[in-house]
Protein backbone atom coordinates (compact mmCIF):
# COMPACT_ATOMS: atom_id res chain seq x y z
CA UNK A 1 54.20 56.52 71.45
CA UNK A 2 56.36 59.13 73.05
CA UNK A 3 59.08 56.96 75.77
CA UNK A 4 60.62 59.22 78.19
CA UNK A 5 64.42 57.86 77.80
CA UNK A 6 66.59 59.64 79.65
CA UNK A 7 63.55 61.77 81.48
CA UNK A 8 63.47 61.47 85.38
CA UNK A 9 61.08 64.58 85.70
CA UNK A 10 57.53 63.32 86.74
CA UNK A 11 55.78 66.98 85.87
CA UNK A 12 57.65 67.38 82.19
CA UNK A 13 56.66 63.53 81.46
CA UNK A 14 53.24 64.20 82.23
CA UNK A 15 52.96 67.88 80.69
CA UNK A 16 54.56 66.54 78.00
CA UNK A 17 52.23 63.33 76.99
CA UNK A 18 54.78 60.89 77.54
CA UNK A 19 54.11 57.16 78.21
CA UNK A 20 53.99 56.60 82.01
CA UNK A 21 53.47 53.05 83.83
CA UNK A 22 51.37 54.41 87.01
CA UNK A 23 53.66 53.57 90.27
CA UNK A 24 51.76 56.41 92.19
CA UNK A 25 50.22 53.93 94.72
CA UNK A 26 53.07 53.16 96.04
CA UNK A 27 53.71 56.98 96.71
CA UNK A 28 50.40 57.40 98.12
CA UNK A 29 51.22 54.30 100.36
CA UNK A 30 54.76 55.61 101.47
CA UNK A 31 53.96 59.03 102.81
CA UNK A 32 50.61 57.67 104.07
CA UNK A 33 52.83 54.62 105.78
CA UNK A 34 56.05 56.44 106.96
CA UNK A 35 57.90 59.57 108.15
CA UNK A 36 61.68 58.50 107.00
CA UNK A 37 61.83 55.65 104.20
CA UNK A 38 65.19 54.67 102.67
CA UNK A 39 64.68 52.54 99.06
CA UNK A 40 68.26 51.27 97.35
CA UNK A 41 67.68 50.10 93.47
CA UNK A 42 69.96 49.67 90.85
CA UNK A 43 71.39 52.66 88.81
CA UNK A 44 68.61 53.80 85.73
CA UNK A 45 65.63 52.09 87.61
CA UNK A 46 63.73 55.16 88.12
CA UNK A 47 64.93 56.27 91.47
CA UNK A 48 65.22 59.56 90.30
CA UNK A 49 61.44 59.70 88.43
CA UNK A 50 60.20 58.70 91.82
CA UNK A 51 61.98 61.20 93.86
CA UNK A 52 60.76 63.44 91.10
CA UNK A 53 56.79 62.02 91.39
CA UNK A 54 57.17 62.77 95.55
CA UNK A 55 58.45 66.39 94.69
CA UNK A 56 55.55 66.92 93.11
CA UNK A 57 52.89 64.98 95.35
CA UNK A 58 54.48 67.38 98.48
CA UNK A 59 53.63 70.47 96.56
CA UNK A 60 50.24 69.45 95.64
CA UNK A 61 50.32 69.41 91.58
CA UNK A 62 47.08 67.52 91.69
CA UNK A 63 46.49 68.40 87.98
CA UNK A 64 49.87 66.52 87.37
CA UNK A 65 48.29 62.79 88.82
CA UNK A 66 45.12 63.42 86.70
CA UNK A 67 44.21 59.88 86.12
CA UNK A 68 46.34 58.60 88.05
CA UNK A 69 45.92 56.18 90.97
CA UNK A 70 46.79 58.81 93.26
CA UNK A 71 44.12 61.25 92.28
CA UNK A 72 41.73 58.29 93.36
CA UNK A 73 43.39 58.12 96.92
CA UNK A 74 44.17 61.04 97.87
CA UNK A 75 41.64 63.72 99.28
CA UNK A 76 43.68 66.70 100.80
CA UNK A 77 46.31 67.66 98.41
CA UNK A 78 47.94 69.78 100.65
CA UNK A 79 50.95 71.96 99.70
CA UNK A 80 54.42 71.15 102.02
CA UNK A 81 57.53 73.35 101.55
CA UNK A 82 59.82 70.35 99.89
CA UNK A 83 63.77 70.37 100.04
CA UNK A 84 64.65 68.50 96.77
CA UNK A 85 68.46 67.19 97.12
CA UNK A 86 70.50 65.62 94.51
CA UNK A 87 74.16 64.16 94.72
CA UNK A 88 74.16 62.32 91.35
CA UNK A 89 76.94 64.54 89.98
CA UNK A 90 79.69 64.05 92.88
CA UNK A 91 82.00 62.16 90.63
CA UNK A 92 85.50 63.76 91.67
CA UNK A 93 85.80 62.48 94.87
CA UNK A 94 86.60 65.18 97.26
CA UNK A 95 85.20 66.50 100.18
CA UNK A 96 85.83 69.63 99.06
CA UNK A 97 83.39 68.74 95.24
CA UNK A 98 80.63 67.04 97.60
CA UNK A 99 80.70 70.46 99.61
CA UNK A 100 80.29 72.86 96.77
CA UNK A 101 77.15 70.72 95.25
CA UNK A 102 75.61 70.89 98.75
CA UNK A 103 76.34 74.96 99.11
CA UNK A 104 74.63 75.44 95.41
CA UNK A 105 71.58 73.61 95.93
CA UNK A 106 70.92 74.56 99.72
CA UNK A 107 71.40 78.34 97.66
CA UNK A 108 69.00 77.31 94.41
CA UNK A 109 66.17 76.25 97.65
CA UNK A 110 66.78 79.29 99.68
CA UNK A 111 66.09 81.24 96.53
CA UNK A 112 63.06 79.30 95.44
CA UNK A 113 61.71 80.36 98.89
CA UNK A 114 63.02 84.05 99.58
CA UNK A 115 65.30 82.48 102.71
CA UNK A 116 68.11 84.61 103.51
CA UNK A 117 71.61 83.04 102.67
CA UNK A 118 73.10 80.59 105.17
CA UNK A 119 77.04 80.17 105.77
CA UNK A 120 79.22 77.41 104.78
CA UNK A 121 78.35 74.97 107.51
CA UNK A 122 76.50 72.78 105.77
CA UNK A 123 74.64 71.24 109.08
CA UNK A 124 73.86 74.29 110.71
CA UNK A 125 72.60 75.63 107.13
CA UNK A 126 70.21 73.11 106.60
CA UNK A 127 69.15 73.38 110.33
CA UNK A 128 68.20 76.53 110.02
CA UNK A 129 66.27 76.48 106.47
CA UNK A 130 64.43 73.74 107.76
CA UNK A 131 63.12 76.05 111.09
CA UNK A 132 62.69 79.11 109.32
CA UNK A 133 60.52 77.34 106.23
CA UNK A 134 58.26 75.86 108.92
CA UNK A 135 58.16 78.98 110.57
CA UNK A 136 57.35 81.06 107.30
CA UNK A 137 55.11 78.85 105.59
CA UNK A 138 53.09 77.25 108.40
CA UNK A 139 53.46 73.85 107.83
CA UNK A 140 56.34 71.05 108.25
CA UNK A 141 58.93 70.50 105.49
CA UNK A 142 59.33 67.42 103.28
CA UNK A 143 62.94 66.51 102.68
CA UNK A 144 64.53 64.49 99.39
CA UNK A 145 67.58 63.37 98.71
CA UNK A 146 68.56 61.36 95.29
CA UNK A 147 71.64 59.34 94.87
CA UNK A 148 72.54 59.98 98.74
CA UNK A 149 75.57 57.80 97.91
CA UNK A 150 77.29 58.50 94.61
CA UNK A 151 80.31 60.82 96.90
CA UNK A 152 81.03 57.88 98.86
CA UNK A 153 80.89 55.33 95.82
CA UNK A 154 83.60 57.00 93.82
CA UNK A 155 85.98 56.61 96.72
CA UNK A 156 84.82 53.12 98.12
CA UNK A 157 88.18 51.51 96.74
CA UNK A 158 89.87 54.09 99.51
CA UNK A 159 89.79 53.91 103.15
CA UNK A 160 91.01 57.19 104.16
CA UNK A 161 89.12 58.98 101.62
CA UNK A 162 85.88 57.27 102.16
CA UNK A 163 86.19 57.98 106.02
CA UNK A 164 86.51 62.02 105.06
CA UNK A 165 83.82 61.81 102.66
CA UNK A 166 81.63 59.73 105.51
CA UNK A 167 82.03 62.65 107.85
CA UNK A 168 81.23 65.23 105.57
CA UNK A 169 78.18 63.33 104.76
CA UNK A 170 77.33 62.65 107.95
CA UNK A 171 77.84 66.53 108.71
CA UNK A 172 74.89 66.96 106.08
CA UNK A 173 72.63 64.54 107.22
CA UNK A 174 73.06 64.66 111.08
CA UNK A 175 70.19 67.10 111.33
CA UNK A 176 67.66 65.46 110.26
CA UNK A 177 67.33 63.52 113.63
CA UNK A 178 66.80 67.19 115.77
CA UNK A 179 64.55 68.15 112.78
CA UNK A 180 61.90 65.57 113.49
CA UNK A 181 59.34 67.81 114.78
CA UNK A 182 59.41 69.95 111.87
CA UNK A 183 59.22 67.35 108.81
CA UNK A 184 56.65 65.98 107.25
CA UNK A 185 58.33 63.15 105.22
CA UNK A 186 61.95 62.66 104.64
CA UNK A 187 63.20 60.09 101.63
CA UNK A 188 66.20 58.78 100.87
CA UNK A 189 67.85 56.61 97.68
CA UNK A 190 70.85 55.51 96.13
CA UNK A 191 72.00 52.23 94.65
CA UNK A 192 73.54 50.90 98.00
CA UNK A 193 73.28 50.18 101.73
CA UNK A 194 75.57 52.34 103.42
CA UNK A 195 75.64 51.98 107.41
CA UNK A 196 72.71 53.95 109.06
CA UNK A 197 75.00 54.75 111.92
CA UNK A 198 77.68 55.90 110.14
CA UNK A 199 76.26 58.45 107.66
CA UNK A 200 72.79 59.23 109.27
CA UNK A 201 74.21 59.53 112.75
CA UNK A 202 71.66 58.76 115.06
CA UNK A 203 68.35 58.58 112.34
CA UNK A 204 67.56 55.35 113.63
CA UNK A 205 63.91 55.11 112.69
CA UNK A 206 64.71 55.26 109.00
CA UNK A 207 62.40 52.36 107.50
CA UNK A 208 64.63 50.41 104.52
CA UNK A 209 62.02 49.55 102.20
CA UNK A 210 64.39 48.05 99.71
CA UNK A 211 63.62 44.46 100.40
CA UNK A 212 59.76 45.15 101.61
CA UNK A 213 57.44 43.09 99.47
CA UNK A 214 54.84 46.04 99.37
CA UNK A 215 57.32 47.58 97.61
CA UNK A 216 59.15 45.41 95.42
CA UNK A 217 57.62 46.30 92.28
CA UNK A 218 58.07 50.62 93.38
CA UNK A 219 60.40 50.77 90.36
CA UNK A 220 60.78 48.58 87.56
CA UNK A 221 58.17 47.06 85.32
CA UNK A 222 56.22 44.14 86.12
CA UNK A 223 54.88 41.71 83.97
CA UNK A 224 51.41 42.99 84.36
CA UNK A 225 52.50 46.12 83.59
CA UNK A 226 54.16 45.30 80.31
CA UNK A 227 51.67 43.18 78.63
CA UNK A 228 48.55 45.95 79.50
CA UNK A 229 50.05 49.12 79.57
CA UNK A 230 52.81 48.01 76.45
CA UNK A 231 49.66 47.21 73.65
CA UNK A 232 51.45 49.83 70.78
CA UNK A 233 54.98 48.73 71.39
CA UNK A 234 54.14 44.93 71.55
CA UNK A 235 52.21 44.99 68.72
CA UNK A 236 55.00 46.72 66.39
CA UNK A 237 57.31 44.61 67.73
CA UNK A 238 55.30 41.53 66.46
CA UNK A 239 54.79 42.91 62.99
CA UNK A 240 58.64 44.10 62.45
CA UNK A 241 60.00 40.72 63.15
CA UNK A 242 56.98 38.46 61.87
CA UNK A 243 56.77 37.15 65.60
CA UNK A 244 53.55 36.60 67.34
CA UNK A 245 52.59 38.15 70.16
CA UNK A 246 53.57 35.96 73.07
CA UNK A 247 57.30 35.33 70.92
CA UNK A 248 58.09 38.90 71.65
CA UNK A 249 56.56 38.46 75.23
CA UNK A 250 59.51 35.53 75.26
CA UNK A 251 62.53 37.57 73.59
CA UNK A 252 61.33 40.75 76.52
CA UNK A 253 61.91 37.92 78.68
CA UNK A 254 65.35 36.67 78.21
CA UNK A 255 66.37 39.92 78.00
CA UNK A 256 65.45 42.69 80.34
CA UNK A 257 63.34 40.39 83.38
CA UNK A 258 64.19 38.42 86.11
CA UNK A 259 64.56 41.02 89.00
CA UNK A 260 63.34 40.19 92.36
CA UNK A 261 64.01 42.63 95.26
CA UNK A 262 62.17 40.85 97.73
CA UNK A 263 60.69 36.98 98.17
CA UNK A 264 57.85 36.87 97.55
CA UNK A 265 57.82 39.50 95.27
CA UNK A 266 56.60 39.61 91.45
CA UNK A 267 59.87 39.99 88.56
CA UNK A 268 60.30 42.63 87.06
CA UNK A 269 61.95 44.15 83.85
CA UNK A 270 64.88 46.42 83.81
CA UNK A 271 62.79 50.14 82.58
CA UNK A 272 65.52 51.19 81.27
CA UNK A 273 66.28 48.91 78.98
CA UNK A 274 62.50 47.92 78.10
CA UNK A 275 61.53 51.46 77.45
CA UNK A 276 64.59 51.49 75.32
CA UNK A 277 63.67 48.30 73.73
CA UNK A 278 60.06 49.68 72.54
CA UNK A 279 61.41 53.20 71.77
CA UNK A 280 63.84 51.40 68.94
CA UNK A 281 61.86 48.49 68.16
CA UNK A 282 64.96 46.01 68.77
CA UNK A 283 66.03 43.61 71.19
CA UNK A 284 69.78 45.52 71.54
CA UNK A 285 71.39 45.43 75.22
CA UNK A 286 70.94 49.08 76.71
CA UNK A 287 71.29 49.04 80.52
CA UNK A 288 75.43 48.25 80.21
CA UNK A 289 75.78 50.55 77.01
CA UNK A 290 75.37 53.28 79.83
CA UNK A 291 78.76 51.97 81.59
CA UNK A 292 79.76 49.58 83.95
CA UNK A 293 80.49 51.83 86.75
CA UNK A 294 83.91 52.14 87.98
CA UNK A 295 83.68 51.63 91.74
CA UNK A 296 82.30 48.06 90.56
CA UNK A 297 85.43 46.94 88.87
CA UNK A 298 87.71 48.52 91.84
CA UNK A 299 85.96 46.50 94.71
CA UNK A 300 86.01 43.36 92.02
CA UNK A 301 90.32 43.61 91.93
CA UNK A 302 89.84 44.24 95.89
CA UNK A 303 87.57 41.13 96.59
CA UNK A 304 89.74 39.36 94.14
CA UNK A 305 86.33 37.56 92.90
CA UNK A 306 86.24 34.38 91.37
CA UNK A 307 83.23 35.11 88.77
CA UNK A 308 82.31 31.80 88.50
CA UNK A 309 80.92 31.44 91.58
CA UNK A 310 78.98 34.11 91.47
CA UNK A 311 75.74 32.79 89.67
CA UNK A 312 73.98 30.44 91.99
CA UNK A 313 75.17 31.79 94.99
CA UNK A 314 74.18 31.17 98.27
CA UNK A 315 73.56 33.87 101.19
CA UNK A 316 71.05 34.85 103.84
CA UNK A 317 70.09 38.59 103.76
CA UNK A 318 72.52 40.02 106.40
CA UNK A 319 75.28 38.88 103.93
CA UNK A 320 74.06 40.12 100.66
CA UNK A 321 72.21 43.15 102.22
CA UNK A 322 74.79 44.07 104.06
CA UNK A 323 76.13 47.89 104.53
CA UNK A 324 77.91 48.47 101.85
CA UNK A 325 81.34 49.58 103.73
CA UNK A 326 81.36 46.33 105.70
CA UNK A 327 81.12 43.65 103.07
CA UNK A 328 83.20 41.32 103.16
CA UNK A 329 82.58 39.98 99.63
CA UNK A 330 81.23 41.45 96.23
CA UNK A 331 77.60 39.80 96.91
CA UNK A 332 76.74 42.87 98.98
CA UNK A 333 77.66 45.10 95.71
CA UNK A 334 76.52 42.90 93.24
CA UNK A 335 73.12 42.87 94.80
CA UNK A 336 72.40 46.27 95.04
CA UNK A 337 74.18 46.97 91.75
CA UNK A 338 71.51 45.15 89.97
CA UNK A 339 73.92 42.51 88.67
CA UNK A 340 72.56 39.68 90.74
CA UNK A 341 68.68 39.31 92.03
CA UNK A 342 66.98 36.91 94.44
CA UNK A 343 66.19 33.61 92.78
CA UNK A 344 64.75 31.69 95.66
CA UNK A 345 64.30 31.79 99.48
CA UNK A 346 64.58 28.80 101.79
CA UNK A 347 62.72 29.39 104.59
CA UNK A 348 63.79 26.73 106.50
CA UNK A 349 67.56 27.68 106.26
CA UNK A 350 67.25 31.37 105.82
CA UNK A 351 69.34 31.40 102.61
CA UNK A 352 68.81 33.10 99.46
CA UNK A 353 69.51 31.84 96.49
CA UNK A 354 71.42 34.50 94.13
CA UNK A 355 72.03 35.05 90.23
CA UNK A 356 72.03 36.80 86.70
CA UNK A 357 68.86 38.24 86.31
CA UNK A 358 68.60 38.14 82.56
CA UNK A 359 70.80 37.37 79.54
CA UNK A 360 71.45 41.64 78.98
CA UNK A 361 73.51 41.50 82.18
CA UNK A 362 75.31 38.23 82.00
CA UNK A 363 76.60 39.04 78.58
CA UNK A 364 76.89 42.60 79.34
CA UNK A 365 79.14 41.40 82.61
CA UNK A 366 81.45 39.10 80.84
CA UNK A 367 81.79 41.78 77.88
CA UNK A 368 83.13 44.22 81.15
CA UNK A 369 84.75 41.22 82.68
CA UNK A 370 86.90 40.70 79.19
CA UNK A 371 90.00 42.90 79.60
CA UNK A 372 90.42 41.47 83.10
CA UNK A 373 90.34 38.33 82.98
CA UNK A 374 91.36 37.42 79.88
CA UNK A 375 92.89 39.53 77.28
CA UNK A 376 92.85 44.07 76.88
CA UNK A 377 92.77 43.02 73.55
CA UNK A 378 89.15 43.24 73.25
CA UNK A 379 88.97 43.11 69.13
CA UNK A 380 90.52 39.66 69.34
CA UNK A 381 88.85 38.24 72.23
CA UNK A 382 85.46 38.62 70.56
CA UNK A 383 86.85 37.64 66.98
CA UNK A 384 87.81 34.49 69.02
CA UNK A 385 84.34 34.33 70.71
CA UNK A 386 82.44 33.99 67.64
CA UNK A 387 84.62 31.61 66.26
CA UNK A 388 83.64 29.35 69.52
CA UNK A 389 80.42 30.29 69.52
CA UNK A 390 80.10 29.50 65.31
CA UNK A 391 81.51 26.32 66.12
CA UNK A 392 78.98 25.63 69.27
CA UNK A 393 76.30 26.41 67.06
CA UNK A 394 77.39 23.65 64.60
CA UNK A 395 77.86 21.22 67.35
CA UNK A 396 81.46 20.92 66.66
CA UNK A 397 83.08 20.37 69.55
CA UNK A 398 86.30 20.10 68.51
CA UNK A 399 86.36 23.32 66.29
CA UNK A 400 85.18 25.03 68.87
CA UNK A 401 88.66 23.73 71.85
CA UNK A 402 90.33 24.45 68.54
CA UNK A 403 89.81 28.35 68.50
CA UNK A 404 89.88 28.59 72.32
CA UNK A 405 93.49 26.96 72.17
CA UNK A 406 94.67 29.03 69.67
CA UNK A 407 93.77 32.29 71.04
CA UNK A 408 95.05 31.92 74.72
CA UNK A 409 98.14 30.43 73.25
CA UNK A 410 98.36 34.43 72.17
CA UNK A 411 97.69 36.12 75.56
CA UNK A 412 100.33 37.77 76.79
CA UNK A 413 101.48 36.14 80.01
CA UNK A 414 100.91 39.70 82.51
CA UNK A 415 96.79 39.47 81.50
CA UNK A 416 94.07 37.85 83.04
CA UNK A 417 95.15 40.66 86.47
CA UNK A 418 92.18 40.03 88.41
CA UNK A 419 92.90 36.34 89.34
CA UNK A 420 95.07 35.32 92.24
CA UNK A 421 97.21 32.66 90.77
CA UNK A 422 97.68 33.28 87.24
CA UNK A 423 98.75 29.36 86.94
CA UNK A 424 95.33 28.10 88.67
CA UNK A 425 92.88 25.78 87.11
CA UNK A 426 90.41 28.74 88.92
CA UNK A 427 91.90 31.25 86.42
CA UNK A 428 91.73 28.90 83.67
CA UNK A 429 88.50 28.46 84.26
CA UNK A 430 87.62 32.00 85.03
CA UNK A 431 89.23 32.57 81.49
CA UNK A 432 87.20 30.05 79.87
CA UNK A 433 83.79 30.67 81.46
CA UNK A 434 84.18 34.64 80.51
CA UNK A 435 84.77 33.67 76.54
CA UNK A 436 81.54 31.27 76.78
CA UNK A 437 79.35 33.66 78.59
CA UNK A 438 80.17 36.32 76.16
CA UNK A 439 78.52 34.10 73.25
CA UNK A 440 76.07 33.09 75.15
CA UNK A 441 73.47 32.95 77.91
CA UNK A 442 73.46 29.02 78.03
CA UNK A 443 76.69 29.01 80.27
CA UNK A 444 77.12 28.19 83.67
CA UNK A 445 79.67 27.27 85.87
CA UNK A 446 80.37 25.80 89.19
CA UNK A 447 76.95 23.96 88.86
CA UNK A 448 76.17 22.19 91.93
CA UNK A 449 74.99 18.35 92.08
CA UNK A 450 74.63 15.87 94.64
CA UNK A 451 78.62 15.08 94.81
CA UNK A 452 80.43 18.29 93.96
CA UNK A 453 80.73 20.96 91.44
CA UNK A 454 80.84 20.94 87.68
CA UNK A 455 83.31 23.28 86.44
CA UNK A 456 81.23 24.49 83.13
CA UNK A 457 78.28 23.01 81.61
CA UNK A 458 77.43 25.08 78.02
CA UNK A 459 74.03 24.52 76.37
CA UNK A 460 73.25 24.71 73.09
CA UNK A 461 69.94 24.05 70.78
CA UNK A 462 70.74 20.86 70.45
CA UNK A 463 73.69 19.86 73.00
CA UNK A 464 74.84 20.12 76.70
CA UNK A 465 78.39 20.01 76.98
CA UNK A 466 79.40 19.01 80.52
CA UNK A 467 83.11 20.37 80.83
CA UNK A 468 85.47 19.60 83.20
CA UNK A 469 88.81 21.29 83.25
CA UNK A 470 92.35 20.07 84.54
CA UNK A 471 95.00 21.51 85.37
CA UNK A 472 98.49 19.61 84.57
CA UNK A 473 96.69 16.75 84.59
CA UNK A 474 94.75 14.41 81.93
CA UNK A 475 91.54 14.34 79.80
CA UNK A 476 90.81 11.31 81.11
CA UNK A 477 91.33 12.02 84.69
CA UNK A 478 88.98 14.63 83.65
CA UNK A 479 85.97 12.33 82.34
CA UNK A 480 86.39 10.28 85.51
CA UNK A 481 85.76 12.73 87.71
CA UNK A 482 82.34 13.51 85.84
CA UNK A 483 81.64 10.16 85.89
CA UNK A 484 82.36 8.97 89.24
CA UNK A 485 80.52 12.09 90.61
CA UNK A 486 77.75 11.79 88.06
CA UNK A 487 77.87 15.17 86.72
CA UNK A 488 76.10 14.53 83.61
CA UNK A 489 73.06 13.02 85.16
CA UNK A 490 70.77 15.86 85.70
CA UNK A 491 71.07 16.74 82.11
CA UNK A 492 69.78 12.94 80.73
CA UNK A 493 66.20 14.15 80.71
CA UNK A 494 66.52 17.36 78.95
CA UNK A 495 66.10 15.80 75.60
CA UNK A 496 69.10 17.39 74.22
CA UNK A 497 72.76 15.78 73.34
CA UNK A 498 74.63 15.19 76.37
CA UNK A 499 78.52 15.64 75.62
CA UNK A 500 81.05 14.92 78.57
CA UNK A 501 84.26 16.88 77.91
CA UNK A 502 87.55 16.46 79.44
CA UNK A 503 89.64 19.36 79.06
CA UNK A 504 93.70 19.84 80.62
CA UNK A 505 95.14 22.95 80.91
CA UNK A 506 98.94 23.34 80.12
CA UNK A 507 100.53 25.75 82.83
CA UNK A 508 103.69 25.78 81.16
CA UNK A 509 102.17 26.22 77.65
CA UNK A 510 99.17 28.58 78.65
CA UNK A 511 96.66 27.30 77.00
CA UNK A 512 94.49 24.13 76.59
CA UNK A 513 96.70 21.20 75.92
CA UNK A 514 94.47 18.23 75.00
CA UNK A 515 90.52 17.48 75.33
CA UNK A 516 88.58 14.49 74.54
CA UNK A 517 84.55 15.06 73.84
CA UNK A 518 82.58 11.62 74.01
């Protein structure tokens, strides 16, 4: 089986006999649906392929969607002069890079279509190629831009910049709203929600599909899909690790699932790291081996985010799906970065519920989280990991406080940069919560009960250690609190070991000072 890593051309994957999972329904029901759509997904979840599958729909490769659900649906086939737009490699963060990229591809289109040259106005230039291509070819023009937002994400961090690069975007885009009359379609993606007035100017019937429940499943892989379009890959996957078929079905699971961009909507699996998973025949992590990108980690320092209240959190949608320049927390970012998903909806209160969609981007996280807030050492901070998580896996308890008080007893004093108060029980915790997640997915933190919050609570095959950590204070004082606020109640009918742990944290020693496990 041929997996198209790396490939976000629809016509080469299907020239070249590569295994596709058919989305081209969805296309058939977008330009059937709409005039302007906007769609926001996470980075490497076949945004591009799909801008890529439109280009080709728009200039009527019928050949190309041969089999295809499309080929079913659609009767015409007619061919529209298409504008194909990508800002992907805008990485340097000046107007004057953004401007360039524009100039050569508005050039590479007016080629493809013996247009005369424009000028340097970028606004007036697309104007104009838009008229003159209706004019010349009879029919209205289709319009696609991919990764609309990659100029403005590099320079997020900065205020002054982003408000240059804003207006030169908007000087792009502001067209499109005199240009109705003479475009067929006009699509737009990236990985966030930037403020329709601000860059599209006055493009106020833009649809934003991105939480639409028709098209939740656009990109990604849903279950359905995996288990009857992934037979070959499923199968070897089985026989290389003497697993049967619904095991590997499990393993796929933890993994690479658990997205949800709308509620309802079905999960779905990360492509990326699925097709990568059946290309190798492994169970690796892919999706962060790419990079955790940088614009993350500056609005992370900005927000100064406590990470352990991230999983679990609560929001409605105006919060977490708000524009991206607005936010007023990470939520916003984390959402549309594809590091949290929708867990649940309460319909009665509006709220969403929030987390880590699958064990590949918790661990993944914490790995990216590690020379922030705890140590830049990052070959000791995992040696000490695995010594924690060897001694979780034994059930030892106190081997296990053992290695985590020995290694922060070795961080130097400046680390751990992202946390307010480098004294806090928060950054303690923070500190704590990182090593655990790193060894494993069976970590959570700031759990909520009936009478508060547990600080960590850290399963194991056998255990559940309910942790909670003191600052300057006592072990006992510790237990109490989990007692009097029954913290380890909803954990008596799991059928596991239920540990209470008391744990105080030495401020003027900087590291754990005493514990007691009963």
């Amino acid at each position: 089986m041929k997996y198209p890593i790396g490939i976000q051309t629809f016509e080469k994957i299907r020239c070249g006999n590569y295994f596709y999972v058919d989305k081209t329904k969805y296309v058939y029901d977008m330009v059937h649906g709409y005039q302007y759509v906007f769609l926001s997904r996470p980075r490497r979840f076949g945004k591009s392929l799909l801008v890529s599958t439109l280009d080709s729909y728009f200039r009527g490769k019928k050949s190309l969607f041969k089999g295809l659900a499309a080929a079913e649906l659609e009767t015409e086939w007619t061919e529209y002069p298409v504008l194909h737009f990508s800002l992907a490699s805008a990485k340097l963060g000046t107007v004057e890079d953004v401007h360039c990229l524009i100039i050569q591809q508005l050039e590479r289109i007016e080629r493809e279509y013996g247009m005369p040259a424009g000028g340097q106005n970028i606004s007036a230039r697309l104007l104009n190629l838009v008229q003159r291509l209706y004019e010349k070819k009879g029919r209205q023009v289709v319009v696609l831009i991919d990764e609309y937002d990659s100029p403005m994400l590099t320079v997020l961090h900065d205020k002054d910049r982003l408000e240059l690069m804003r207006t030169e975007m908007q000087g792009f885009y502001s067209p499109l709203k005199d240009l109705d009359p003479y475009l067929r379609f006009v699509f737009i993606t990236g990985i966030t929600k930037f403020s329709q007035l601000s860059i599209f100017s006055q493009l106020n019937n833009l649809e934003n599909i991105s939480m639409d429940e028709d098209f939740s499943a656009v990109c990604g892989i849903t279950e359905d899909e995996l288990e009857s379009s992934f037979d070959e890959g499923l199968t070897e996957m089985a026989e290389k690790y003497n697993l049967t078929r619904s095991e590997v079905l499990d393993r796929l699971q933890e993994k690479y699932y658990g997205y949800h961009f709308a509620s309802p909507s079905p999960g779905i699996y990360n492509p990326f790291s699925l097709l990568s998973s059946m290309k190798n025949c492994d169970f690796e992590y892919y999706w962060f081996s790419t990079g955790t990108p940088r614009f993350l980690i500056n609005q992370i320092r900005k927000f100064h985010t406590d990470i352990t209240k991230i999983d679990g959190s609560l929001a409605d949608s105006a919060e977490f799906d708000a524009p991206t320049e607005n936010m007023h927390s990470i939520l916003p970012l984390f959402y549309q970065s594809g590091y949290l998903t929708i867990r649940n909806y309460d319909s009665r209160s509006r709220r969403y519920t929030l987390g880590y969609p699958n064990e590949e981007v918790k661990v993944g996280l914490t790995e990216s989280f590690i020379p922030y807030y705890v140590c830049s050492d990052f070959n000791s901070t995992n040696n000490a990991c695995w010594d924690i998580s060897e001694a979780l896996i034994g059930d030892d308890i106190d081997k296990a406080l053992t290695a985590a008080q020995s290694y922060f007893s070795s961080i130097p004093y400046q680390e751990g940069t992202l946390m307010d108060a480098p004294s806090s029980e928060g950054h303690f915790t923070a500190m704590l919560y990182v090593m655990f997640s790193f060894l494993s997915k069976f970590v959570y933190s700031q759990v909520r009960v009936a009478k508060g919050r547990m600080d960590i609570v850290v399963k194991t095959e056998r255990s559940v250690y309910v942790m909670e950590l003191k600052l300057d204070g006592s072990v006992d004082q510790a237990l109490r609190q989990i007692d009097d606020r029954n913290y380890a109640i909803p954990w008596q009918s799991d059928g596991r070991r239920v540990v209470k742990v008391g744990i105080n944290f030495s401020t003027k020693e900087r590291t754990i000072e005493s514990w007691k496990a009963v």
